[in-house]
N, C-alpha and C. Protein backbone atom coordinates (compact mmCIF):
# COMPACT_ATOMS: atom_id res chain seq x y z
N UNK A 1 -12.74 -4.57 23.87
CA UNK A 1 -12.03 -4.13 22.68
C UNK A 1 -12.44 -2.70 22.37
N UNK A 2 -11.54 -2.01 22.38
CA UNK A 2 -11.82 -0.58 21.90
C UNK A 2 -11.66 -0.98 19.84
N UNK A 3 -13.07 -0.59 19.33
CA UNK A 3 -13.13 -0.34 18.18
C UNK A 3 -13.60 0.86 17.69
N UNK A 4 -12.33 0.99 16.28
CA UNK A 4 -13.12 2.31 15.87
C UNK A 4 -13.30 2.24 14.22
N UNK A 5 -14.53 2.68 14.15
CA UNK A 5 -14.62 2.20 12.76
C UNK A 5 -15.49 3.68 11.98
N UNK A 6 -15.34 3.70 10.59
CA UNK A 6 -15.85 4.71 9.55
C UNK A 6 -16.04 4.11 8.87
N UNK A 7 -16.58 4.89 7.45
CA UNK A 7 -16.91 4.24 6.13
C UNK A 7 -15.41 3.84 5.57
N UNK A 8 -15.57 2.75 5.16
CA UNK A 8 -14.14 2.28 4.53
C UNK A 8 -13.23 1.97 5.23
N UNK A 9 -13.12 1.83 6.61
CA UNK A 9 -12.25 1.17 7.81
C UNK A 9 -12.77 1.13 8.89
N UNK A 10 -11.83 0.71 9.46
CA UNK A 10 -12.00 0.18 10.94
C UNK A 10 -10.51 -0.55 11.88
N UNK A 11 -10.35 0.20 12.84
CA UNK A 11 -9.16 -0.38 13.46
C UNK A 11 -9.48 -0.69 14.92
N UNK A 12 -8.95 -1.51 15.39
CA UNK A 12 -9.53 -2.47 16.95
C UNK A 12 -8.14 -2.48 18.22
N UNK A 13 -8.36 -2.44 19.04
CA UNK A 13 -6.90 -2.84 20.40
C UNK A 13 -7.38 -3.25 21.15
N UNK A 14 -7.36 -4.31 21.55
CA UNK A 14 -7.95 -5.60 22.89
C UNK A 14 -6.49 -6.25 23.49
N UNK A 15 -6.35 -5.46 24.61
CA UNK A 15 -5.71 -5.89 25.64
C UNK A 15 -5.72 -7.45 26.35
N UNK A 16 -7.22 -7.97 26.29
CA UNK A 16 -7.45 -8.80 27.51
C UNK A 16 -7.33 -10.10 26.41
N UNK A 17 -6.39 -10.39 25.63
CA UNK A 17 -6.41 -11.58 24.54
C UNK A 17 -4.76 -11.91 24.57
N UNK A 18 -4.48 -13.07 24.64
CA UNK A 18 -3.19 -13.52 24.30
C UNK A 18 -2.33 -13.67 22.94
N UNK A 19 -3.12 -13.44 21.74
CA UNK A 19 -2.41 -13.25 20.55
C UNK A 19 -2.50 -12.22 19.73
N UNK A 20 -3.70 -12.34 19.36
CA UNK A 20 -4.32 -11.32 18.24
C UNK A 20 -5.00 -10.35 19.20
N UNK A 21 -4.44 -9.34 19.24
CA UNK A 21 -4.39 -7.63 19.75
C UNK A 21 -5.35 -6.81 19.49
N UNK A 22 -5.02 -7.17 18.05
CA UNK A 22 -5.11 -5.88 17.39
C UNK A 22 -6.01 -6.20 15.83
N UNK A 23 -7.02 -5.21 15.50
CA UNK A 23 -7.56 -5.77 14.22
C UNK A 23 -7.81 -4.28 13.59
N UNK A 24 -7.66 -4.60 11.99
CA UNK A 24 -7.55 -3.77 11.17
C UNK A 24 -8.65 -4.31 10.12
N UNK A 25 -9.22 -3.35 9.31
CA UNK A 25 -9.71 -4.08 8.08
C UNK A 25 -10.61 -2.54 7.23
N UNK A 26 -11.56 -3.04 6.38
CA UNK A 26 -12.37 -2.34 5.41
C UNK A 26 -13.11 -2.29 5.49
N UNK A 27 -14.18 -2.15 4.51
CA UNK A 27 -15.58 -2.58 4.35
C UNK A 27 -15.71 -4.05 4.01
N UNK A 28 -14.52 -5.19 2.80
CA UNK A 28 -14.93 -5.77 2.59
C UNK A 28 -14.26 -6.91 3.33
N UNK A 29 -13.29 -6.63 3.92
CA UNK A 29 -12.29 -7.59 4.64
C UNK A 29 -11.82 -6.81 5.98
N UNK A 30 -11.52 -7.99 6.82
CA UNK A 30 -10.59 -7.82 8.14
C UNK A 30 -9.89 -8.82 8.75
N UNK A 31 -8.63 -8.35 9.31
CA UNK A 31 -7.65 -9.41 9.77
C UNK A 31 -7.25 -8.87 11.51
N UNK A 32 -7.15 -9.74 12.11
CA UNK A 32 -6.89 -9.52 13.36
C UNK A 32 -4.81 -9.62 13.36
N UNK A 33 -4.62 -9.03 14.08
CA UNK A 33 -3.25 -8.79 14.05
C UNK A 33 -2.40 -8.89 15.44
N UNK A 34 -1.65 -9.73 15.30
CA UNK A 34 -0.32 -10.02 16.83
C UNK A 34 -0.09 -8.60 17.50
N UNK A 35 0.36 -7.92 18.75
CA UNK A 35 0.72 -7.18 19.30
C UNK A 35 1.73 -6.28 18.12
N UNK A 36 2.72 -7.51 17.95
CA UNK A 36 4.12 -6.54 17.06
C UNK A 36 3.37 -6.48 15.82
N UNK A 37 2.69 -6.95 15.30
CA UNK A 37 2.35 -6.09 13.86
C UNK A 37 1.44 -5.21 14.18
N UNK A 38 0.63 -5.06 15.17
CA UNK A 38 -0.44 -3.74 15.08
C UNK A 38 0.23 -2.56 15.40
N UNK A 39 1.48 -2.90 16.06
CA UNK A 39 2.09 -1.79 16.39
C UNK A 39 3.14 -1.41 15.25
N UNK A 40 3.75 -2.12 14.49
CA UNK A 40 4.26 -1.97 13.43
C UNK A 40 3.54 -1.34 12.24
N UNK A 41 2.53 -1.91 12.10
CA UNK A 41 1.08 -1.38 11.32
C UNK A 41 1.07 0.37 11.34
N UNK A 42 0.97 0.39 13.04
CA UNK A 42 0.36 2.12 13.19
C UNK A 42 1.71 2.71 12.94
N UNK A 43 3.02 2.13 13.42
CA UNK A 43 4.12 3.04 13.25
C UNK A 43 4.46 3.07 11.55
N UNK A 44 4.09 1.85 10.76
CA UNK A 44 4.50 2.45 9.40
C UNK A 44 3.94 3.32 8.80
N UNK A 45 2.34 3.12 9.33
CA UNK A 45 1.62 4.26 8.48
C UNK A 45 1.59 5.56 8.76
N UNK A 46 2.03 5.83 9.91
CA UNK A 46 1.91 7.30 10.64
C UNK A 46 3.47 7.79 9.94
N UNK A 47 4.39 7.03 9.63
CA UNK A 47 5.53 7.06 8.78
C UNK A 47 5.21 7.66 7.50
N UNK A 48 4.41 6.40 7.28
CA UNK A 48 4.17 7.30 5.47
C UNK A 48 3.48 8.11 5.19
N UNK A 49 2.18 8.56 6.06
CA UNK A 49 1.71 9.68 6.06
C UNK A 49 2.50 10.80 6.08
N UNK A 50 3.82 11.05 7.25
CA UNK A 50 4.37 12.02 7.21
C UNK A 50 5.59 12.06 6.22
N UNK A 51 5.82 11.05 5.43
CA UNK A 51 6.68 10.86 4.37
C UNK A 51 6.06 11.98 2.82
N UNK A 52 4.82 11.32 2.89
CA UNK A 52 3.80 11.83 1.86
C UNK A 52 3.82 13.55 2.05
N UNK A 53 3.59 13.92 3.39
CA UNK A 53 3.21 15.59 3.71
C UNK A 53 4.39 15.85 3.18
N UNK A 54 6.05 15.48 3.67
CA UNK A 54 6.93 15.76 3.38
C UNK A 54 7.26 15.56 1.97
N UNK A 55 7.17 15.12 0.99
CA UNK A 55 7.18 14.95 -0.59
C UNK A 55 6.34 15.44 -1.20
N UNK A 56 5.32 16.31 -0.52
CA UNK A 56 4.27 17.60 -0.84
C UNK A 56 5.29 18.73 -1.61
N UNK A 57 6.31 19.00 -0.77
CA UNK A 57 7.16 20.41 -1.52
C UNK A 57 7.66 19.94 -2.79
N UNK A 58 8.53 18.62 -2.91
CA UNK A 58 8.69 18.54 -3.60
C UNK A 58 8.31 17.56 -5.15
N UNK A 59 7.26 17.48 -5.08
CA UNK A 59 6.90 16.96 -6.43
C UNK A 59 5.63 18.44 -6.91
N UNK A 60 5.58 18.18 -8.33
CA UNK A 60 4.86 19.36 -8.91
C UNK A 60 3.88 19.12 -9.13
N UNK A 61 2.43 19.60 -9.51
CA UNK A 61 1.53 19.84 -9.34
C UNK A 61 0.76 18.73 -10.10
N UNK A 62 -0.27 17.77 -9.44
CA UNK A 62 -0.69 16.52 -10.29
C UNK A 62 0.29 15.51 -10.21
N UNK A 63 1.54 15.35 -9.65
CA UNK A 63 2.51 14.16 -9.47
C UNK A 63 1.93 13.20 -8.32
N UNK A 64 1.92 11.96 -9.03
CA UNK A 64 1.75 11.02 -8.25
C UNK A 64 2.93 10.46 -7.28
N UNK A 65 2.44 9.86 -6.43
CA UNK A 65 3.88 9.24 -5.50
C UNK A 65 3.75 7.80 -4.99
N UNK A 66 4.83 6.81 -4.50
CA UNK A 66 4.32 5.33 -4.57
C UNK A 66 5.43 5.18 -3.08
N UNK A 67 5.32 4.75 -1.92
CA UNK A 67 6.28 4.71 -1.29
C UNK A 67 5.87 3.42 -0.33
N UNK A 68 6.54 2.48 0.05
CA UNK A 68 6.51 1.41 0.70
C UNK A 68 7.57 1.40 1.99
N UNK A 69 7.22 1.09 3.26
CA UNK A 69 7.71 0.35 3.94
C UNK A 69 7.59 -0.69 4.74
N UNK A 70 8.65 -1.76 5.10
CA UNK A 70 8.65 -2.66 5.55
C UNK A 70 8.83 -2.78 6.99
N UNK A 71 8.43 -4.41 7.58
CA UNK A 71 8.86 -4.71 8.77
C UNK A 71 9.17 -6.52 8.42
N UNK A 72 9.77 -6.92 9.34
CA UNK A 72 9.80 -8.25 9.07
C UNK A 72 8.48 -9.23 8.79
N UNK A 73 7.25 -8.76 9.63
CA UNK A 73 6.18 -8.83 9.33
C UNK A 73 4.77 -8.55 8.55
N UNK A 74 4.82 -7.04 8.41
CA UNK A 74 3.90 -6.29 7.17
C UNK A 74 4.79 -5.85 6.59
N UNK A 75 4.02 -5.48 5.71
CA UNK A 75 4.21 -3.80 4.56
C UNK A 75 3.14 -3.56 4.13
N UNK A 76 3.57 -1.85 3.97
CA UNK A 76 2.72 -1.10 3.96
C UNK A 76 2.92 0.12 2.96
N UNK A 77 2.74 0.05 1.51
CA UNK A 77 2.44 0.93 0.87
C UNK A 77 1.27 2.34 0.61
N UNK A 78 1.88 3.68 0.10
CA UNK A 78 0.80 4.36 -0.06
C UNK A 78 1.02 4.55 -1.68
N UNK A 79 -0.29 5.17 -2.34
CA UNK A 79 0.31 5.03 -3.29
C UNK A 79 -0.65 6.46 -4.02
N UNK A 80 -0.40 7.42 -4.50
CA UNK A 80 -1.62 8.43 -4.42
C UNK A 80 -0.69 9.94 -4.71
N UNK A 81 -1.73 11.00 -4.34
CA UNK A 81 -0.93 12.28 -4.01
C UNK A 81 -0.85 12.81 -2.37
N UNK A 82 0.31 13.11 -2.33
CA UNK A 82 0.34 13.65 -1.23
C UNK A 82 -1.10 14.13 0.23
N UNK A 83 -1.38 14.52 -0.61
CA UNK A 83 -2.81 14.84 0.36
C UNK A 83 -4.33 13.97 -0.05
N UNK A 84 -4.20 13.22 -0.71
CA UNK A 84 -5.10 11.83 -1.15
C UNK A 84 -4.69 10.32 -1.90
N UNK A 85 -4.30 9.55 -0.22
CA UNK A 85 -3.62 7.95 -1.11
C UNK A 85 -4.05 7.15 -0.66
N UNK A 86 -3.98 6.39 -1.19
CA UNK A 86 -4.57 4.95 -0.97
C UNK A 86 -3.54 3.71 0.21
N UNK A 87 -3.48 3.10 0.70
CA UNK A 87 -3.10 2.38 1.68
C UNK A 87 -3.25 0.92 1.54
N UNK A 88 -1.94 0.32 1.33
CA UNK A 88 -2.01 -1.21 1.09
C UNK A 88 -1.18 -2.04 2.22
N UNK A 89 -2.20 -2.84 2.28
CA UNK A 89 -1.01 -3.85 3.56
C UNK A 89 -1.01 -5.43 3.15
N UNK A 90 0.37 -5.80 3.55
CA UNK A 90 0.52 -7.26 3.28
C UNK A 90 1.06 -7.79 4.90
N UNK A 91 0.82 -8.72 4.67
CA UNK A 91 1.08 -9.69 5.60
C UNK A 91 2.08 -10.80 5.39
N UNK A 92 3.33 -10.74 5.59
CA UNK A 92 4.40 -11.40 5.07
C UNK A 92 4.52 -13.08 5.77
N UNK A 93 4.15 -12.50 7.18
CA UNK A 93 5.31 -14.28 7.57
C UNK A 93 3.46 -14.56 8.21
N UNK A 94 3.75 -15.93 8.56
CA UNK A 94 2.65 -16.88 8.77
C UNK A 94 1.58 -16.74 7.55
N UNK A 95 0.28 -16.69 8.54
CA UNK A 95 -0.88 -16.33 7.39
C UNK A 95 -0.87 -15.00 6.34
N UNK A 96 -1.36 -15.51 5.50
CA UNK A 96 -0.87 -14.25 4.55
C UNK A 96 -2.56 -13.52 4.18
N UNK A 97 -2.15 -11.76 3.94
CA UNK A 97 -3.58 -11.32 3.59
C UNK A 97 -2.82 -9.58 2.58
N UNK A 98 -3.97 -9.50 1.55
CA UNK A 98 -3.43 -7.95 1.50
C UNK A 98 -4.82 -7.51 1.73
N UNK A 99 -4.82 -6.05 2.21
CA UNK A 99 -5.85 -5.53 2.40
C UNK A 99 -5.69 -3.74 1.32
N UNK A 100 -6.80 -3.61 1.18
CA UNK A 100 -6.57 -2.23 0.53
C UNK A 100 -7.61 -1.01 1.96
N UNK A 101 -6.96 0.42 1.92
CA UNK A 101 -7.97 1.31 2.01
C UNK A 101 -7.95 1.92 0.94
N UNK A 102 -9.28 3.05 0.33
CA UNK A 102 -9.43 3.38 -0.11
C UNK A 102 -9.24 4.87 0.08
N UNK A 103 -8.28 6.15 -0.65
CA UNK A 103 -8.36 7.45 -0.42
C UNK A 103 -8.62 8.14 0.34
N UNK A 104 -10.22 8.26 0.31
CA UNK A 104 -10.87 8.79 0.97
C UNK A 104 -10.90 7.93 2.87
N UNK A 105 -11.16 7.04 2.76
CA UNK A 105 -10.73 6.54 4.09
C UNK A 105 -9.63 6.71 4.90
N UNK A 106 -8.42 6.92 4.37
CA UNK A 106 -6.71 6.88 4.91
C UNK A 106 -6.91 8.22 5.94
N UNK A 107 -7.28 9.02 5.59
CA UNK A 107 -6.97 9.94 6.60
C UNK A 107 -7.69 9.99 8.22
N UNK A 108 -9.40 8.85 7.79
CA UNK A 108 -10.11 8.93 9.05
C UNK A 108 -9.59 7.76 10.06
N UNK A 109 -8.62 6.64 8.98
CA UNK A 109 -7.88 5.60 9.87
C UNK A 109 -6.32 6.21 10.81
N UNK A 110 -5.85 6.56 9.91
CA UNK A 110 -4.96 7.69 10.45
C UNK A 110 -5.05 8.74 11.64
N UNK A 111 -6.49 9.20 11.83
CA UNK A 111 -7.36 9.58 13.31
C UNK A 111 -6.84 8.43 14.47
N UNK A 112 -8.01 7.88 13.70
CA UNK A 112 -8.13 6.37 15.04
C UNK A 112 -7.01 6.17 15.33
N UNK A 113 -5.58 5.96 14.35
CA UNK A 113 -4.35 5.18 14.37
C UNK A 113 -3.94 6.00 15.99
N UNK A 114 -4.06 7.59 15.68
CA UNK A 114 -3.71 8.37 16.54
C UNK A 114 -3.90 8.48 18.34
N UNK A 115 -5.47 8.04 17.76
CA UNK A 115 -6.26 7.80 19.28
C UNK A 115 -5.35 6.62 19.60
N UNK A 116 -5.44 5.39 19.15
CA UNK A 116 -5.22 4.02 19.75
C UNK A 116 -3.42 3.99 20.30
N UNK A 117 -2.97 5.04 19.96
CA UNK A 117 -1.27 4.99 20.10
C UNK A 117 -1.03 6.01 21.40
């Protein structure tokens, strides 16, 4: 398993397993994740990250922003300013989990997201 982990996250990709792929989590929680949601996972958030840069021009100075997207399986909200947000995930069908990152973490998971893709 390639893991990569910081203060306040940690994201995982294990090839040599038949279900659970892929694992995501925090400091205080972690969930292992199917092939299609880890990959859904990295593609929403690398989404809303560049959603966020892009809604940089236009909101004014101190505006907060809240933006969610879906898959049949997660979602994945940010919720913050543009250049510092927070990161929420749910887990819709089967077992259910939400997980939070925290601010300061989103951008060093967002690294890893990069490496692992």
């Amino acid at each position: 398993m390639k893991l990569l982990r910081g203060e306040g996250w940690r994201i995982g990709l294990r090839s040599d397993v038949d279900v659970y792929k892929g694992l995501v989590g925090a400091d205080g929680w972690a969930i292992e994740l199917t092939e299609d949601e880890f990959k859904d996972f990295c593609k929403l958030a690398t989404q809303l990250a560049e959603t966020m840069q892009l809604m940089s021009t236009e909101l004014s100075d101190g505006e907060k922003i809240s933006c969610t997207l879906e898959t049949e399986d997660i979602s994945l909200e940010v919720d913050g300013y543009p250049d510092a947000f927070r990161l929420h995930l749910q887990i819709l069908k089967g077992r259910r989990l939400e997980g939070l990152w925290a601010a300061e973490a989103v951008p060093f998971l967002l690294e890893a997201i990069a490496k692992l893709i």
